[in-house]
C-alpha atoms as a PDB file:
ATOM      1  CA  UNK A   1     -24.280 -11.278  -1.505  1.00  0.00           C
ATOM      2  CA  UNK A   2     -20.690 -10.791  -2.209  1.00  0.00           C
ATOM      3  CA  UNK A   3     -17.980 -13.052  -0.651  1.00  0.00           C
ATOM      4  CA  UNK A   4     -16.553 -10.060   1.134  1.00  0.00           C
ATOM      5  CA  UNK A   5     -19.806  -8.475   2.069  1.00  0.00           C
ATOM      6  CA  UNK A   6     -19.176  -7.085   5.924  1.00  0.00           C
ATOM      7  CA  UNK A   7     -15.555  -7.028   5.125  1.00  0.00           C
ATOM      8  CA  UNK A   8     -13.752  -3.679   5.571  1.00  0.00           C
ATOM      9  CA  UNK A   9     -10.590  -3.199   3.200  1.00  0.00           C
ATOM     10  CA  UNK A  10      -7.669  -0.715   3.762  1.00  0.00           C
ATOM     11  CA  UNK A  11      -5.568  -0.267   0.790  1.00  0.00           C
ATOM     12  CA  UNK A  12      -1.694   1.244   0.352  1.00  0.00           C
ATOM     13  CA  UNK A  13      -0.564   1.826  -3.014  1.00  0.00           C
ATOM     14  CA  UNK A  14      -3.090   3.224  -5.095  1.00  0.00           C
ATOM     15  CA  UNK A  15      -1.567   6.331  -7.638  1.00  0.00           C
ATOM     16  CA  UNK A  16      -4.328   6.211 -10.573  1.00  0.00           C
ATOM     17  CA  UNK A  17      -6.664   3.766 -12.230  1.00  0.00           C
ATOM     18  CA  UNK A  18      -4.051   2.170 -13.847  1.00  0.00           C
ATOM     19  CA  UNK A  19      -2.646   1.106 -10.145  1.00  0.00           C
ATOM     20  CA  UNK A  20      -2.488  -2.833  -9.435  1.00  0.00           C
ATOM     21  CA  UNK A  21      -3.853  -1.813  -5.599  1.00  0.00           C
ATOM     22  CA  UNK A  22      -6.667  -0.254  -7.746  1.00  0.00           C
ATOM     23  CA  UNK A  23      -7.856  -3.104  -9.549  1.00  0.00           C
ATOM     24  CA  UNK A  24      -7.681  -5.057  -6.268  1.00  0.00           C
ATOM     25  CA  UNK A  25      -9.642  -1.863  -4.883  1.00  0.00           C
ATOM     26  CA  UNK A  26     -12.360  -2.987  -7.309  1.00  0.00           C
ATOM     27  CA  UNK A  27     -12.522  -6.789  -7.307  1.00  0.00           C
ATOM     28  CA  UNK A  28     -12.396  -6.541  -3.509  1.00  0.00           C
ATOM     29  CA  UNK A  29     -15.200  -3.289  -3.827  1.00  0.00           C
ATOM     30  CA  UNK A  30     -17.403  -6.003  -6.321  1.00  0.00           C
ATOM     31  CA  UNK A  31     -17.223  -8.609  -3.715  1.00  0.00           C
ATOM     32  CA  UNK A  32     -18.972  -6.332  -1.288  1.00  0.00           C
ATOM     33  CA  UNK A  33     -16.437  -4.747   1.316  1.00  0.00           C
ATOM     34  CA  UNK A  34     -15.796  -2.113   2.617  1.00  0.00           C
ATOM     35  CA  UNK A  35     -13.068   0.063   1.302  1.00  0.00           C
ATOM     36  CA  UNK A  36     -10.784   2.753   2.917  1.00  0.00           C
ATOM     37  CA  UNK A  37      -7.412   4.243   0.892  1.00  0.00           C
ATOM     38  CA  UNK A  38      -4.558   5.927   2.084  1.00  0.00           C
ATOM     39  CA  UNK A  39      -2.058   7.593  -0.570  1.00  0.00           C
ATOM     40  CA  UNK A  40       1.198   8.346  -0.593  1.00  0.00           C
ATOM     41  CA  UNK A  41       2.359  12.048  -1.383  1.00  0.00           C
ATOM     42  CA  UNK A  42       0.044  15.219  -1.485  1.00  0.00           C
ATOM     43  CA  UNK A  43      -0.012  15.357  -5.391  1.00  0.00           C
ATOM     44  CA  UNK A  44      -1.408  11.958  -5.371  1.00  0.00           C
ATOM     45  CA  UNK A  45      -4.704  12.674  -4.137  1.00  0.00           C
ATOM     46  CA  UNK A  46      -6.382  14.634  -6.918  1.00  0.00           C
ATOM     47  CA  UNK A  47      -5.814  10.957  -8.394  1.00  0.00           C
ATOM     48  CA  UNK A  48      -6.918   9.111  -5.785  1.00  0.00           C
ATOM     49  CA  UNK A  49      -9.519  10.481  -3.584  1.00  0.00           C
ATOM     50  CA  UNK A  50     -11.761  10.545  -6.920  1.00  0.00           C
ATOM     51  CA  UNK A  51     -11.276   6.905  -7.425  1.00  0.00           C
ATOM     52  CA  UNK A  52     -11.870   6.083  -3.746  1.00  0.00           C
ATOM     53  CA  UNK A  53     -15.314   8.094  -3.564  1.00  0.00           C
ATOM     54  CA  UNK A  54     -16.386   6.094  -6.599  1.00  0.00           C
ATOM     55  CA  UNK A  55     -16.535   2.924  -4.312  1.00  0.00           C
ATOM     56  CA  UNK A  56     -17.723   4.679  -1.286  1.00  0.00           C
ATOM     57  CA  UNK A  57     -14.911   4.595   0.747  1.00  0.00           C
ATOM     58  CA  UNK A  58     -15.612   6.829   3.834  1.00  0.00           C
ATOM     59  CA  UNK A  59     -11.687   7.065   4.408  1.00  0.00           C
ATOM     60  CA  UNK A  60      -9.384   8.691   2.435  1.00  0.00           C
ATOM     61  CA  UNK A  61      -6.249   9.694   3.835  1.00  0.00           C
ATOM     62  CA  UNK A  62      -2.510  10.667   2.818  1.00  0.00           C
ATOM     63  CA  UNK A  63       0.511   8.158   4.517  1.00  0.00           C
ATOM     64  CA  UNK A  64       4.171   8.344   4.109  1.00  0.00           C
ATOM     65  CA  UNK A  65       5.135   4.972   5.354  1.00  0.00           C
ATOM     66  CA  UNK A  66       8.426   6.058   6.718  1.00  0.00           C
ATOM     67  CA  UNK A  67       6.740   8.304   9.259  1.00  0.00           C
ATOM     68  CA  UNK A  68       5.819   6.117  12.171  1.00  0.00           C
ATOM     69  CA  UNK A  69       3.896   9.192  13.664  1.00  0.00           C
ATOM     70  CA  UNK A  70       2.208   9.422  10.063  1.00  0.00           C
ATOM     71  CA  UNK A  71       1.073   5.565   9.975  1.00  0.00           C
ATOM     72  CA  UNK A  72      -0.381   5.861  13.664  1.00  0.00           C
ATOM     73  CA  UNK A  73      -2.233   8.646  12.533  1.00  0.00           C
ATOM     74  CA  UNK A  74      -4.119   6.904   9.713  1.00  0.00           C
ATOM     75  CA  UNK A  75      -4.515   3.454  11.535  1.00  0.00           C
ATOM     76  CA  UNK A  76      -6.188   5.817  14.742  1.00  0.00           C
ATOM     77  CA  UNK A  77      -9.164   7.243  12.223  1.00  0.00           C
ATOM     78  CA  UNK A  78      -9.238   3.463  10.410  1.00  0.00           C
ATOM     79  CA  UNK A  79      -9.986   2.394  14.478  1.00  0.00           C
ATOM     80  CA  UNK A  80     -12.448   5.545  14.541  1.00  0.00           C
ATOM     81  CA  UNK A  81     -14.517   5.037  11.307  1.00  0.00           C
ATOM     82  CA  UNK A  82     -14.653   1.418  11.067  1.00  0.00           C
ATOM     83  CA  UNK A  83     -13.227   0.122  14.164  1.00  0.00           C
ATOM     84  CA  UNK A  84     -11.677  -3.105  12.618  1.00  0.00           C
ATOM     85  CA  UNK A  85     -10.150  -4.238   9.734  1.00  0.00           C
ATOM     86  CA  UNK A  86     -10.482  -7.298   7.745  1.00  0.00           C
ATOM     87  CA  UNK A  87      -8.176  -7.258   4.846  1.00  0.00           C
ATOM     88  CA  UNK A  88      -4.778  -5.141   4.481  1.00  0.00           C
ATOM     89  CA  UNK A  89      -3.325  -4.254   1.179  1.00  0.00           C
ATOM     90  CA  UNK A  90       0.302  -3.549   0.529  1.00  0.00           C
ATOM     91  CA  UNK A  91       1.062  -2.121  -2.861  1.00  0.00           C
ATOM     92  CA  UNK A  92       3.737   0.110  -2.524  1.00  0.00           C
ATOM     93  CA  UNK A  93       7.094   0.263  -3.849  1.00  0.00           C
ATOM     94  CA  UNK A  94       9.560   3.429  -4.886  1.00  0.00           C
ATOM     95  CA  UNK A  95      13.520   3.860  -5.704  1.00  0.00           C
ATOM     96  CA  UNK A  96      14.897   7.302  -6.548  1.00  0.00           C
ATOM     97  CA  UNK A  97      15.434   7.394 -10.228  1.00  0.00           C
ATOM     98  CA  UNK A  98      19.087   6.873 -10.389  1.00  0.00           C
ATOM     99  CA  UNK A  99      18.894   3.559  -8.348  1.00  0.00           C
ATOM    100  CA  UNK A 100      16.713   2.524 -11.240  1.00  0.00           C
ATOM    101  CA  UNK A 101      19.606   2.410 -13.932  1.00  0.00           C
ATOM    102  CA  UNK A 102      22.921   1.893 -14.298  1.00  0.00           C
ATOM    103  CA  UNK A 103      24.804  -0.987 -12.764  1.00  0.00           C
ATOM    104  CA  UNK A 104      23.282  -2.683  -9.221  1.00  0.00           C
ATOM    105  CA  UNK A 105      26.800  -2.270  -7.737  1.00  0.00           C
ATOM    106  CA  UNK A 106      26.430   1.385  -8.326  1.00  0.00           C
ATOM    107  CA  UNK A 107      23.444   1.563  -6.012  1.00  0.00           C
ATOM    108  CA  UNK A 108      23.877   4.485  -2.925  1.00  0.00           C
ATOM    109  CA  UNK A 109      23.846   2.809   0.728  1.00  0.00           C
ATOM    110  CA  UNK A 110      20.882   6.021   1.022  1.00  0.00           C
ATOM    111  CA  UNK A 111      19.300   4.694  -1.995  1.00  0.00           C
ATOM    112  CA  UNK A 112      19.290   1.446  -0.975  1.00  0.00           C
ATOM    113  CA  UNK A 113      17.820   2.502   2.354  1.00  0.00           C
ATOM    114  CA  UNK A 114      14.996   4.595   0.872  1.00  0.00           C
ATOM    115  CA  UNK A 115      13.887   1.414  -1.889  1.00  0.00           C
ATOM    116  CA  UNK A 116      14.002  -1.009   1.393  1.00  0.00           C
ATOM    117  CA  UNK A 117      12.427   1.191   3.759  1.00  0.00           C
ATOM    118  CA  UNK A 118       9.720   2.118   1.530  1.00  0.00           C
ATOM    119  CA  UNK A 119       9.145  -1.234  -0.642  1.00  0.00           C
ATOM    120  CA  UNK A 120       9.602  -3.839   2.402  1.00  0.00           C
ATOM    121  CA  UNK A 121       9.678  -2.942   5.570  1.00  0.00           C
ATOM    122  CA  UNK A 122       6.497  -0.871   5.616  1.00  0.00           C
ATOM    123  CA  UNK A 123       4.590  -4.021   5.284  1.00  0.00           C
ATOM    124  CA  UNK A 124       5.876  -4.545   8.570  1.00  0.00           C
ATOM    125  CA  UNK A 125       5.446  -0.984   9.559  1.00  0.00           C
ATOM    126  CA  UNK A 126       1.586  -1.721   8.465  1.00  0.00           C
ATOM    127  CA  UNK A 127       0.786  -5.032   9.998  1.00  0.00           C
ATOM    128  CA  UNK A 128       2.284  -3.937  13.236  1.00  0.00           C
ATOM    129  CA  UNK A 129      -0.627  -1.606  13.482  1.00  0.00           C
ATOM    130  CA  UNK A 130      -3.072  -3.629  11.627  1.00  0.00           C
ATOM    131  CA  UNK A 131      -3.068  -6.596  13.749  1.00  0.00           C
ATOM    132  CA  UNK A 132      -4.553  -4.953  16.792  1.00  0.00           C
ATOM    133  CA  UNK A 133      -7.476  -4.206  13.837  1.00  0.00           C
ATOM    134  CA  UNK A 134      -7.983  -7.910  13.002  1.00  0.00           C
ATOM    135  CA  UNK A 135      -9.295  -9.257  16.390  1.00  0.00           C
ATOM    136  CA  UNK A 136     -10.920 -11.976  14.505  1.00  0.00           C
ATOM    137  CA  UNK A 137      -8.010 -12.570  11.646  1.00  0.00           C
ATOM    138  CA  UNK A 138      -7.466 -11.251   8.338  1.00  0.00           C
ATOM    139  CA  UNK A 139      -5.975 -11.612   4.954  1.00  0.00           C
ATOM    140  CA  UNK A 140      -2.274  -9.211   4.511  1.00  0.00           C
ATOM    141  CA  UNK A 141      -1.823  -8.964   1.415  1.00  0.00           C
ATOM    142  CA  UNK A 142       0.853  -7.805  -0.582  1.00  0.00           C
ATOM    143  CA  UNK A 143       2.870  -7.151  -3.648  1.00  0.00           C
ATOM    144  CA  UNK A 144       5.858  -8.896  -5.682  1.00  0.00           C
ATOM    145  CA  UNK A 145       7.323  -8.634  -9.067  1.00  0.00           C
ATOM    146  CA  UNK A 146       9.449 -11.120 -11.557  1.00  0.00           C
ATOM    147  CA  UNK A 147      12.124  -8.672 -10.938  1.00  0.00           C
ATOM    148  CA  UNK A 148      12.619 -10.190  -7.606  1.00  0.00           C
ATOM    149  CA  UNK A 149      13.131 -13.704  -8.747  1.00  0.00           C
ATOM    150  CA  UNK A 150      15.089 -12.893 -12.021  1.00  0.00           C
ATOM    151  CA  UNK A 151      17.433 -10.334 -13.622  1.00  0.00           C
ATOM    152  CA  UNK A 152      15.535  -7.496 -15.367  1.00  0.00           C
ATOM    153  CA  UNK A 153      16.501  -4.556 -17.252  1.00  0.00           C
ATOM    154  CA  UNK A 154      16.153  -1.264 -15.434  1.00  0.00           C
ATOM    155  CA  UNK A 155      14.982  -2.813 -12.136  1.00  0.00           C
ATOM    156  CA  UNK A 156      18.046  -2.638 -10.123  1.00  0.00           C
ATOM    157  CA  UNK A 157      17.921  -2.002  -6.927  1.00  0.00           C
ATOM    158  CA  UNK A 158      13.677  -2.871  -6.673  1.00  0.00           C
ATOM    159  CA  UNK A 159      14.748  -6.712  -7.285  1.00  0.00           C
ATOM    160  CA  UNK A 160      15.829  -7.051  -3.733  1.00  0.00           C
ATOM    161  CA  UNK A 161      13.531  -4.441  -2.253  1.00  0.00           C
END
């Protein structure tokens, strides 16, 4: 019996096999819970939903975490096909392209917005609706990077994101 056996496990942030949410997908899957995805763009899921069935997961479903209508949607059938949640994974970061290089101080206020929005505050976007889920506690787990902590080529705007 795995450590996480009875455990049910939704996970953000999952684009291919070579995702960090997806090798927490699988050390989480080989400790016995319960897994359920949610992906972030259309094109994603011919990635995704393959990788998800290969654990089991019975939920498989597309978010854009700046959609408050879209995030309500997915927690409502998490609440329908599990009815709790024990575990929350955050793995999700984006900046548009040109945020990416150049100088920092050269960052748009809409780029800025769109790294922030997408990188940080869904977490709280997520746990907001999670919580009601986790009537007994639960583990929120998320994401960071050197980049946030140190000066790193190319990273830009994603260091304070």
């Amino acid at each position: 019996m795995g450590l996480l056996e009875g455990k049910t496990a939704l996970i953000f942030g999952v684009a291919n096999k070579y995702s960090i949410a997806w090798g927490i997908a699988q050390a989480l899957h080989a400790e016995g819970a319960e897994l359920a995805f949610s992906y972030a763009i259309p094109q994603l899921e011919r990635r995704v939903r393959p990788l998800a069935e290969s654990v089991g997961a019975r939920l498989i479903e597309e978010c854009d975490v700046t959609d408050d209508t879209a995030i309500d949607r997915v927690f409502e059938k998490v609440k329908e096909t599990y009815g709790t949640i024990d575990i929350l994974v955050h793995s999700i970061a984006y900046a548009e392209r040109e945020d990416l290089d150049g100088r920092f101080v050269d960052t748009s206020r809409a780029g800025f917005k769109t790294a922030l929005e997408i990188s940080a505050y869904s977490l709280v976007a997520l746990a907001q609706r999670a919580e009601p889920l986790m009537p007994d506690g639960g583990a929120i787990v998320a994401m960071t990077y050197y980049g946030s902590v140190a000066v790193m080529p190319h990273y830009n705007v994603m260091g304070v994101a």
